[in-house]
Protein backbone atom coordinates (compact mmCIF):
# COMPACT_ATOMS: atom_id res chain seq x y z
CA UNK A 1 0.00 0.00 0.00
CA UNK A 2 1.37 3.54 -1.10
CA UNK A 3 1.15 6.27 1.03
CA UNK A 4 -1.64 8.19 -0.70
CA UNK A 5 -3.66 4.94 -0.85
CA UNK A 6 -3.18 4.59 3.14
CA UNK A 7 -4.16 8.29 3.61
CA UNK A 8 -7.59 8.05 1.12
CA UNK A 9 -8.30 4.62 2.87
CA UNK A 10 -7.89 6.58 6.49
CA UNK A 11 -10.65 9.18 5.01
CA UNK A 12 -12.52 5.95 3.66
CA UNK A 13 -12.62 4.66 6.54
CA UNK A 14 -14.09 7.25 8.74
CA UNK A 15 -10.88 7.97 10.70
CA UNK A 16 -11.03 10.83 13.62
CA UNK A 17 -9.68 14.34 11.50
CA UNK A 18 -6.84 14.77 13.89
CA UNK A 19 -5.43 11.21 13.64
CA UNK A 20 -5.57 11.43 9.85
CA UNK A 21 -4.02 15.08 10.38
CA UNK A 22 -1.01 13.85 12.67
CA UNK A 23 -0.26 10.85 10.09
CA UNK A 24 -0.13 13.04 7.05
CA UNK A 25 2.13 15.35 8.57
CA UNK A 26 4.59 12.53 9.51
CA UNK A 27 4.10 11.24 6.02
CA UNK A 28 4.96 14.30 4.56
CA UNK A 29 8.36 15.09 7.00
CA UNK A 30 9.48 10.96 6.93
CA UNK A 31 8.03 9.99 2.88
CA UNK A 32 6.78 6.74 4.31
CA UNK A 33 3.72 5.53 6.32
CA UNK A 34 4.66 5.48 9.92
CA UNK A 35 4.33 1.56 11.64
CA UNK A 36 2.55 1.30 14.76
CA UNK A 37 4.99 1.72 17.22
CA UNK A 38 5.69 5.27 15.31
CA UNK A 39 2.46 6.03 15.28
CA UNK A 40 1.01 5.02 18.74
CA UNK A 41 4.34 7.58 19.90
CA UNK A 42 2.82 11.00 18.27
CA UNK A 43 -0.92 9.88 19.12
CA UNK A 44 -0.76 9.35 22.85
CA UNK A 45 -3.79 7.39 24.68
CA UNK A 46 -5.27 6.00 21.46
CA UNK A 47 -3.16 2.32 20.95
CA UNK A 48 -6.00 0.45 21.07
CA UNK A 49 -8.10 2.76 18.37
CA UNK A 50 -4.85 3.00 16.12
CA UNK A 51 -4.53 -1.09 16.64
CA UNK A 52 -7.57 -1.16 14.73
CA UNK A 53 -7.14 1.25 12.46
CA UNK A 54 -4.23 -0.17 11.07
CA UNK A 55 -5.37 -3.86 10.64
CA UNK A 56 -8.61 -2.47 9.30
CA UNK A 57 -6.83 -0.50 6.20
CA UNK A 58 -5.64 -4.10 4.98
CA UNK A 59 -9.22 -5.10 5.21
CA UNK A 60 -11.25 -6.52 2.01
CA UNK A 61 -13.66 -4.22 2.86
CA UNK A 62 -11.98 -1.15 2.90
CA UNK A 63 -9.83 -2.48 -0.36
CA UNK A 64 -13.69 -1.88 -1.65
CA UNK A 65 -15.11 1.06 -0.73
CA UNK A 66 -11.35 2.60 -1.94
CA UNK A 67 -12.15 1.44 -5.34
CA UNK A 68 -15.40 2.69 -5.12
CA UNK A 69 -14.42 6.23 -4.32
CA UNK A 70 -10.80 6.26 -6.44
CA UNK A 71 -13.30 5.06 -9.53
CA UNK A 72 -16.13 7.39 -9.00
CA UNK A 73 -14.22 10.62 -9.20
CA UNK A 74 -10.86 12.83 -8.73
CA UNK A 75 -9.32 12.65 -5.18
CA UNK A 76 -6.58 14.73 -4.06
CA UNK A 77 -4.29 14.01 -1.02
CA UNK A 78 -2.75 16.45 1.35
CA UNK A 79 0.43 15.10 0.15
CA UNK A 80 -0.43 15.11 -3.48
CA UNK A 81 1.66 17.75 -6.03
CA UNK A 82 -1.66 19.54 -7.45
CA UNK A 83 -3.30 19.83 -3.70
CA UNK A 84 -4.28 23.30 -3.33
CA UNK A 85 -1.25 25.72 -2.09
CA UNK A 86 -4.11 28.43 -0.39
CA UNK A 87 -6.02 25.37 1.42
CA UNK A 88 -2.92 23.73 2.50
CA UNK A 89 -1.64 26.56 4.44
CA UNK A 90 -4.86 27.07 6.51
CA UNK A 91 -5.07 26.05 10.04
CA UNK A 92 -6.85 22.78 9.72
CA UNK A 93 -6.66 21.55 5.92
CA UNK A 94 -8.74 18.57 4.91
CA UNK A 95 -5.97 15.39 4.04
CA UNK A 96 -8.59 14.32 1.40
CA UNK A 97 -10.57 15.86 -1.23
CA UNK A 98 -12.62 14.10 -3.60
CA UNK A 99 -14.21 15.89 -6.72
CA UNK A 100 -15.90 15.97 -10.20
CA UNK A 101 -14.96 18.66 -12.50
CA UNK A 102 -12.03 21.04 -12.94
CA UNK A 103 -9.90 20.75 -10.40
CA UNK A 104 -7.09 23.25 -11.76
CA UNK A 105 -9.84 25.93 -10.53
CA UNK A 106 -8.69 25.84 -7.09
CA UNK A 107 -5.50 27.60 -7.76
CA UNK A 108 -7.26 30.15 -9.66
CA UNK A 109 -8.27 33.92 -8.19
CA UNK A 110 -11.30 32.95 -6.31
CA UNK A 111 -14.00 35.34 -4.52
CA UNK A 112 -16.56 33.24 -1.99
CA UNK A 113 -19.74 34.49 -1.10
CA UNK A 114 -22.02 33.54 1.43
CA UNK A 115 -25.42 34.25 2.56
CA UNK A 116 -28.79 33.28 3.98
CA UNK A 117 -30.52 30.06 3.01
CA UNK A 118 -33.72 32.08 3.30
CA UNK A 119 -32.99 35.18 1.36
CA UNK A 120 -34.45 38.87 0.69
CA UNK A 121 -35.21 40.06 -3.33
CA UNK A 122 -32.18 42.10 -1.93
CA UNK A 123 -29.97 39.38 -2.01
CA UNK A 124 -30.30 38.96 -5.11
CA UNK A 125 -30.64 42.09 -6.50
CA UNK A 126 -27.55 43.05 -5.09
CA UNK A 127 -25.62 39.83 -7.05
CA UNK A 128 -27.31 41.01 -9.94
CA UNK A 129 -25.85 44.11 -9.73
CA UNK A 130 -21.97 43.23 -8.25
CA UNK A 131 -21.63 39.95 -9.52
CA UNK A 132 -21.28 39.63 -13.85
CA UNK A 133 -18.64 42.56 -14.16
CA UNK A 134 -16.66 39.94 -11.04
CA UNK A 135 -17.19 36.70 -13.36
CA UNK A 136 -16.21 38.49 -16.47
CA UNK A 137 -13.27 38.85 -15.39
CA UNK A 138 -12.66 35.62 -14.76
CA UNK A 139 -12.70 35.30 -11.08
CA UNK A 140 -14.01 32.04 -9.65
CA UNK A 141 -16.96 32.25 -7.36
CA UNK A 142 -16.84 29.83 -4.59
CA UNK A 143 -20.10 28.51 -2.18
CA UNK A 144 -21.49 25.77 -0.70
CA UNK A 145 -24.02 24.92 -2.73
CA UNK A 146 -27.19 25.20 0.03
CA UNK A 147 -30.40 26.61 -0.47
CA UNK A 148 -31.04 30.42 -1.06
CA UNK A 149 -28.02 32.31 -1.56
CA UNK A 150 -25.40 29.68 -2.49
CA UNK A 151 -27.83 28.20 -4.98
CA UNK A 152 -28.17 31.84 -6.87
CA UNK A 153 -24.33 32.44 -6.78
CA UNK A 154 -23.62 29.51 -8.42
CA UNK A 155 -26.41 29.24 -11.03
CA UNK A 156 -25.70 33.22 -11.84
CA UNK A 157 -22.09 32.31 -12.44
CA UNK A 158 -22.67 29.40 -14.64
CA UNK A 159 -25.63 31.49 -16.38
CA UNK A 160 -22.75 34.26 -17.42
CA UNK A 161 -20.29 31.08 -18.60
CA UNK A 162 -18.23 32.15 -15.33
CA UNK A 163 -16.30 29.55 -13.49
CA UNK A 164 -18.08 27.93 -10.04
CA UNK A 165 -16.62 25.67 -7.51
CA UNK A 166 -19.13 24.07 -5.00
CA UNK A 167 -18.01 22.81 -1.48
CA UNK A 168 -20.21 20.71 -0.14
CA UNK A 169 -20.79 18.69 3.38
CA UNK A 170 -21.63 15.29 2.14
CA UNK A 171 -20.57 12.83 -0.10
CA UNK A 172 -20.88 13.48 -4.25
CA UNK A 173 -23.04 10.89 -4.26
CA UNK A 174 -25.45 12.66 -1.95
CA UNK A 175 -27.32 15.82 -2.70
CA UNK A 176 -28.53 18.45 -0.40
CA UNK A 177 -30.53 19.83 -0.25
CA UNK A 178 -32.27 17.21 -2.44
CA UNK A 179 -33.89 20.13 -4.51
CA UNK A 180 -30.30 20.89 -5.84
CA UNK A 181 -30.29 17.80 -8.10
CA UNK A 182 -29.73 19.38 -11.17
CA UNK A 183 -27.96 22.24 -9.82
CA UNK A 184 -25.20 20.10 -8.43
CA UNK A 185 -25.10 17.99 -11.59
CA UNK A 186 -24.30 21.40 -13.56
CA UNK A 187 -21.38 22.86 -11.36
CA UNK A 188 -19.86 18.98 -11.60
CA UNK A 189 -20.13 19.21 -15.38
CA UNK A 190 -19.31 23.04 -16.10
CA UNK A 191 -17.31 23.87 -13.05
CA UNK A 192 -15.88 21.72 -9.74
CA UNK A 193 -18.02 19.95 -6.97
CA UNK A 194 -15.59 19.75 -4.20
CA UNK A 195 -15.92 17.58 -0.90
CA UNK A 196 -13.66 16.17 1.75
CA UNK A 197 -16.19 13.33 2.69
CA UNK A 198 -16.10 10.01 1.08
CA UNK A 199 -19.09 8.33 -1.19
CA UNK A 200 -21.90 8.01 1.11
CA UNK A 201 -21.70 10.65 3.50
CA UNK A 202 -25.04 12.19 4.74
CA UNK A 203 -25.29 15.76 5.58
CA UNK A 204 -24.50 15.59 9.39
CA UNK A 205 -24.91 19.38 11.18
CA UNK A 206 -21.13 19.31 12.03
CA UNK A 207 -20.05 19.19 8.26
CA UNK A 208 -21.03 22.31 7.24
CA UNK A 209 -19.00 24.10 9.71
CA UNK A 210 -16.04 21.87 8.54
CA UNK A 211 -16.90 22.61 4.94
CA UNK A 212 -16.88 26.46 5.58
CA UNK A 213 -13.11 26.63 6.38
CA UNK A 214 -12.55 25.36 2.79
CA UNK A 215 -14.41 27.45 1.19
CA UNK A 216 -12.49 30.08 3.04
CA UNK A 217 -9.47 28.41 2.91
CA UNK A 218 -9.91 28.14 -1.34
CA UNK A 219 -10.48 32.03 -1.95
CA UNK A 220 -8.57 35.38 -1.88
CA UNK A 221 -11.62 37.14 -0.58
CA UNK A 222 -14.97 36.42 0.90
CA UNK A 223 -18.33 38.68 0.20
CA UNK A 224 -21.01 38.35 3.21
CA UNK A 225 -24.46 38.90 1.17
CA UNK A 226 -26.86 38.75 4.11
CA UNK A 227 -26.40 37.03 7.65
CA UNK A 228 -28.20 37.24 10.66
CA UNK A 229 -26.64 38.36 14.14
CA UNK A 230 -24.89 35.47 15.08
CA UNK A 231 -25.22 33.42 11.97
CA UNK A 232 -23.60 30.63 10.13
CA UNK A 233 -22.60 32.91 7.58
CA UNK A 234 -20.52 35.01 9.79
CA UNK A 235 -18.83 31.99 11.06
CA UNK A 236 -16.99 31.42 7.63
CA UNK A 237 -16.91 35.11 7.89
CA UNK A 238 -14.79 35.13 11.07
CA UNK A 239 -12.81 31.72 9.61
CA UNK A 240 -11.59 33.94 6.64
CA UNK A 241 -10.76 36.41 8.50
CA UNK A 242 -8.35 34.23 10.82
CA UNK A 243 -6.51 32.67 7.52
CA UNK A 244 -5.69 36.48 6.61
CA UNK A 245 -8.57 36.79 3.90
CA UNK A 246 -10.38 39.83 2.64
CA UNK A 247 -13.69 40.26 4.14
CA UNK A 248 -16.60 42.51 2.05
CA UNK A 249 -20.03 42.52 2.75
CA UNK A 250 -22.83 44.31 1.60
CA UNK A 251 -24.74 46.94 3.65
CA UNK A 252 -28.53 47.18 3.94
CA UNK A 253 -31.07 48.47 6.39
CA UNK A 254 -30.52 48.80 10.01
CA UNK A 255 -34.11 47.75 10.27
CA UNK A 256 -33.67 44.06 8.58
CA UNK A 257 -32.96 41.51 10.15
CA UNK A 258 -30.72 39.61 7.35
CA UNK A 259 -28.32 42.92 7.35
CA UNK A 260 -27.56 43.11 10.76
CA UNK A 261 -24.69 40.67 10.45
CA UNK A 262 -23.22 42.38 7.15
CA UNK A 263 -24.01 45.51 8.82
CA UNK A 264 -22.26 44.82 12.00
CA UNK A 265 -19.11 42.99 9.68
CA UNK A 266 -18.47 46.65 8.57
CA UNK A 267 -18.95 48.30 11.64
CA UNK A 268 -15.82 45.97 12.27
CA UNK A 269 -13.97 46.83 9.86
CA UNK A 270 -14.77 45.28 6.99
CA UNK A 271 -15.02 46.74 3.83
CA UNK A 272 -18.61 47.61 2.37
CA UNK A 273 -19.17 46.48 -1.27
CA UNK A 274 -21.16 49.08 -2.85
CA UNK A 275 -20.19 48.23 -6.48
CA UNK A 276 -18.39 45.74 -8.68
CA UNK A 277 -15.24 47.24 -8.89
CA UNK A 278 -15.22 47.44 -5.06
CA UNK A 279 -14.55 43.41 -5.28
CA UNK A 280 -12.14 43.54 -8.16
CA UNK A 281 -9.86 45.88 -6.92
CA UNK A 282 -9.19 42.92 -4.03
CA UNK A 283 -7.71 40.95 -7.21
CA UNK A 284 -5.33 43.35 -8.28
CA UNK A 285 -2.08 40.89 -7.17
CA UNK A 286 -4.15 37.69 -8.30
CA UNK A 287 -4.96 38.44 -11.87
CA UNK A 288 -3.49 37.51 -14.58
CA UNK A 289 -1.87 40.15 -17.19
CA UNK A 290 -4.78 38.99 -19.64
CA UNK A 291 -7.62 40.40 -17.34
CA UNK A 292 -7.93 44.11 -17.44
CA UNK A 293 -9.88 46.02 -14.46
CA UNK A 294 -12.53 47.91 -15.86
């Protein structure tokens, strides 16, 4: 078994984050899979768990669901030349990514944007109005796929032949919400569906935290559409602003609920996107010499 095998059978497998974590890292310092004795040293208090572990990676059954996965689509390793630079640097990177599309998009100048699953006409209104000039010049957009916002981002992006990466919380076998069906099938064919959970994976409440630092981790800058006081959205908010990313967010009415976040973001200090050029000018070092700002 090769070392990128062991690491995609580890994510097969289920494996607790921070043990798959610790054994990349000594994977990619020692260029071989640690043995047990190695291994039981940097994970103290968890023999017995890594006992298993280890004899369960030889397993018939996990030789099968490996296939499975390595057959259905890409997969990218932590140790892997074309991982992502940007999401390798970030404080917890995922050690596996599995995908369907272009993956050479995640090393591209990327903008994510966020929002409210339940949305205002102003939400979208306002992407109508900030978003084409952003796409045309051939920025990525970056979401998560969900209901309300994320769904308009990426279906705008695709509608103006832009380039779309969706990061998802579940398997890319799985679709959620289930009304995204055709949605999801679109970004896989035109653009990249990106996840860091194996075939199968349901839509548990603590992915979508976990799926929020890549989407953060993936892009330059983020744009906050709409969030409530104390909202998801400001959590990836918050995440991008730890990895050292450019926060913008658009104002609205100090009598609206779904601006009181984005409101609040700017209060803070982040900077209020009142037109289109007020998000390109946050690509200036990350464009190519072919894209010219308007």
């Amino acid at each position: 078994m090769n070392k990128r095998e062991f690491l995609i059978k580890l994510s097969v497998m289920g494996v607790p984050y921070s043990i798959q974590l610790s054994i990349a890292e000594f994977i990619e310092r020692n260029d071989r899979i640690p043995n047990f004795s190695e291994t039981d040293r940097f994970i103290e208090g968890k023999s017995f768990e890594l006992e298993r572990i280890f004899q369960k990676a030889f397993s018939p059954e996990v030789e099968r669901a490996y296939r499975k996965n390595v057959e259905y689509a890409g997969v990218a390793t932590i140790i892997d030349r074309n991982y992502p630079k940007a999401l390798k640097e970030i404080y917890h990177p995922p050690v596996v990514l599995y995908f369907q599309g272009d993956f050479e998009l995640t090393n591209e100048p990327a903008l994510g944007v966020v929002g409210s699953r339940v949305h205002s006409p102003y939400a979208e209104d306002s992407l109508k109005l900030l978003l084409p000039d952003v796409i045309n010049q051939g920025i990525v957009i970056v979401s998560g796929l969900a209901k309300g916002t994320d769904s308009i981002v990426h279906q705008m992006t695709m509608n103006y032949c832009g380039k779309t990466i969706a990061v998802i919380g579940t398997g890319l076998d799985v679709v959620y919400p289930r009304g995204n069906v055709m949605l999801q099938n679109e970004v896989a064919a035109k653009g990249l569906l990106l996840t860091e959970y194996p075939l199968g994976s349901q839509p548990l409440k603590f992915h979508f935290p976990q799926r929020n630092r890549i989407i953060a981790g993936l892009v330059q800058t983020i744009l906050v559409v709409e969030a409530r006081h104390r909202s998801g959205t400001l959590i990836t908010a918050n995440v991008a602003l730890q990895e050292n990313r450019n926060v913008l967010a658009i104002p609205g009415k100090i009598t609206e609920s779904l601006s009181q976040g984005t409101n609040e973001l700017i209060a803070a200090g982040a900077k209020p996107a009142l037109c289109s050029e007020d998000i390109i000018e946050e690509f200036s070092n990350f464009l190519t010499n072919h894209i010219k700002l308007p």
